[in-house]
C-alpha atoms as a PDB file:
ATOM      1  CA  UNK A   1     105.311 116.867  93.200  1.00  0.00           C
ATOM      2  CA  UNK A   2     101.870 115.338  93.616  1.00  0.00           C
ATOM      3  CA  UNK A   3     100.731 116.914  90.848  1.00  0.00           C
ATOM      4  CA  UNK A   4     103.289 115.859  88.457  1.00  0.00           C
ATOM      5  CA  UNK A   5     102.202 112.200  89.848  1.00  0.00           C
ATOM      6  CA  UNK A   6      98.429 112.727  89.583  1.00  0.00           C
ATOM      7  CA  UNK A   7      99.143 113.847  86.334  1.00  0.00           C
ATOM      8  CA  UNK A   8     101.441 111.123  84.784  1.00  0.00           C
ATOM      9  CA  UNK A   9      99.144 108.670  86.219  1.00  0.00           C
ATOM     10  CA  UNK A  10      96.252 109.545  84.801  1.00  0.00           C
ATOM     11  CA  UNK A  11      98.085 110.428  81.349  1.00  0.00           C
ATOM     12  CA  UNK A  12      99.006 106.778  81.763  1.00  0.00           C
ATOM     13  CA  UNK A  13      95.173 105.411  82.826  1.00  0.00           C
ATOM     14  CA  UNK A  14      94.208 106.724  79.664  1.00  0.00           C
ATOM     15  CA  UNK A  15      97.392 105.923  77.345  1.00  0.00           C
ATOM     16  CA  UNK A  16      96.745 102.417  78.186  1.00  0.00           C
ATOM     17  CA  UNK A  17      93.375 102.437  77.645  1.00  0.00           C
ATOM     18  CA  UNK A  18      94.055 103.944  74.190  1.00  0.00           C
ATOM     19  CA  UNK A  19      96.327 101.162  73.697  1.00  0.00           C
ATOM     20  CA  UNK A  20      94.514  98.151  74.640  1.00  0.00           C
ATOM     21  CA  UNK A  21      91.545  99.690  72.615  1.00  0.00           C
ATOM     22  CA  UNK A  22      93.943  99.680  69.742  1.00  0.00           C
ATOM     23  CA  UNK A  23      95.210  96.496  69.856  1.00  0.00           C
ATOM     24  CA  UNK A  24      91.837  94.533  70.735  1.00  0.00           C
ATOM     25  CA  UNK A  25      89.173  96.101  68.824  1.00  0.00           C
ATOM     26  CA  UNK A  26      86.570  93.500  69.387  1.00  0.00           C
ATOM     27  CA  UNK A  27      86.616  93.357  72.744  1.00  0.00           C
ATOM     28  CA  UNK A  28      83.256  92.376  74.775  1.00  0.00           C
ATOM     29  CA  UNK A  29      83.780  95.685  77.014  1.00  0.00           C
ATOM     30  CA  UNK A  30      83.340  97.961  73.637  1.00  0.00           C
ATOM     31  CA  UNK A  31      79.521  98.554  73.335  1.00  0.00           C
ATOM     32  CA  UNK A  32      77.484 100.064  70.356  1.00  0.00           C
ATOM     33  CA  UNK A  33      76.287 103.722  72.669  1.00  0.00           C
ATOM     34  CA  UNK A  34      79.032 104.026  75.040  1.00  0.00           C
ATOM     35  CA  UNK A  35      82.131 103.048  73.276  1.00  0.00           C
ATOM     36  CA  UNK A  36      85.075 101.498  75.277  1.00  0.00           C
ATOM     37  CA  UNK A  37      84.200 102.929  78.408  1.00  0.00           C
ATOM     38  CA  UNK A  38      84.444  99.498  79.929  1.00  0.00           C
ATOM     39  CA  UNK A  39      88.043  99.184  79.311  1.00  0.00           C
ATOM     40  CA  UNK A  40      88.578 102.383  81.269  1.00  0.00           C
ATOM     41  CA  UNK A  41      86.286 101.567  84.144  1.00  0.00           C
ATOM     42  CA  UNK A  42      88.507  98.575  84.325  1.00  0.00           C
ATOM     43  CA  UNK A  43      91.477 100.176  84.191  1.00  0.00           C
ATOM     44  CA  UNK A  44      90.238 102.252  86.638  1.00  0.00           C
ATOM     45  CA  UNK A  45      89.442  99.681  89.238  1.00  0.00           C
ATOM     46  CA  UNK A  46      93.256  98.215  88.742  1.00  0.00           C
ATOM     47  CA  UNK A  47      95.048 101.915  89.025  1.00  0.00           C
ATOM     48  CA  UNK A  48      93.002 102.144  92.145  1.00  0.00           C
ATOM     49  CA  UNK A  49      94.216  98.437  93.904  1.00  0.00           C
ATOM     50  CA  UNK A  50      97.752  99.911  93.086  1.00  0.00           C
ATOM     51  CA  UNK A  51      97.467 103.363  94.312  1.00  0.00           C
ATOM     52  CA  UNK A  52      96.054 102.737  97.862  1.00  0.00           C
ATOM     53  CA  UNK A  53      99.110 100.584  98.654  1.00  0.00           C
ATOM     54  CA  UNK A  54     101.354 102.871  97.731  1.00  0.00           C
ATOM     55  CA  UNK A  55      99.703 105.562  99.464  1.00  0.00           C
ATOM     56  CA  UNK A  56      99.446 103.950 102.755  1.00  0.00           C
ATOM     57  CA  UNK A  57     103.272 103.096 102.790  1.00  0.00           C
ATOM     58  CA  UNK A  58     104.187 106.456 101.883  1.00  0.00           C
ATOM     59  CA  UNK A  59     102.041 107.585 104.903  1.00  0.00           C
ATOM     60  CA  UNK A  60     103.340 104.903 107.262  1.00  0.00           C
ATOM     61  CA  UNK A  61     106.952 105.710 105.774  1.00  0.00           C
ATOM     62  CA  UNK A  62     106.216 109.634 107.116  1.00  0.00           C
ATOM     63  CA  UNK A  63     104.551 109.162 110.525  1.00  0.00           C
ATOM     64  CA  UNK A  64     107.742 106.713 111.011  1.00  0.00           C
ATOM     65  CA  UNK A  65     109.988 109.327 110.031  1.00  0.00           C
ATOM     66  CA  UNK A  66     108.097 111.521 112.322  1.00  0.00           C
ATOM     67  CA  UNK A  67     108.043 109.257 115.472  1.00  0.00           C
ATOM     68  CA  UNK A  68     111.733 108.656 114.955  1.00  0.00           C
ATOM     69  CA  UNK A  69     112.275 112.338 114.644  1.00  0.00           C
ATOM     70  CA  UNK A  70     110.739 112.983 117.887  1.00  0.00           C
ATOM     71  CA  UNK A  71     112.417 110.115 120.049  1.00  0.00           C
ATOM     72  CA  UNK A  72     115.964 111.308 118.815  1.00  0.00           C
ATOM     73  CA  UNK A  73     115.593 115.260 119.058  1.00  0.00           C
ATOM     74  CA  UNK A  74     115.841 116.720 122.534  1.00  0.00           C
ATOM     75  CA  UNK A  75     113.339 118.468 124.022  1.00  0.00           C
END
């Protein structure tokens, strides 16, 4: 499973990428050498601020699950 999410997101980092490019050609993150490699470092940086949320409440979610688990079960 966290493959198949690893790999839609980044299928989706670099769809949207694609798609900005596409739809704002002139943009002042296109350079003459490296291309549009600003637009992905940017989209980068914003995947990232959403990921580590969701990863810490799908941890907390878990060790909750866990604790609760443990107090209920008998010994």
């Amino acid at each position: 499973m966290a493959w198949a999410v690893g790999i839609i997101l980044t299928v989706g980092l670099i769809a949207s990428t694609a798609l900005v490019i596409a739809l704002f050609p002139d943009s002042p993150y296109c350079a003459e050498y490296t291309g549009c490699l600003g637009l992905l470092v940017q989209a980068w940086e914003v995947g990232t601020r959403i990921a580590r949320p969701m990863l810490a409440l799908t941890v907390a979610s878990l060790l909750a699950f866990y604790l609760l688990a443990a107090a209920l079960l008998p010994d």
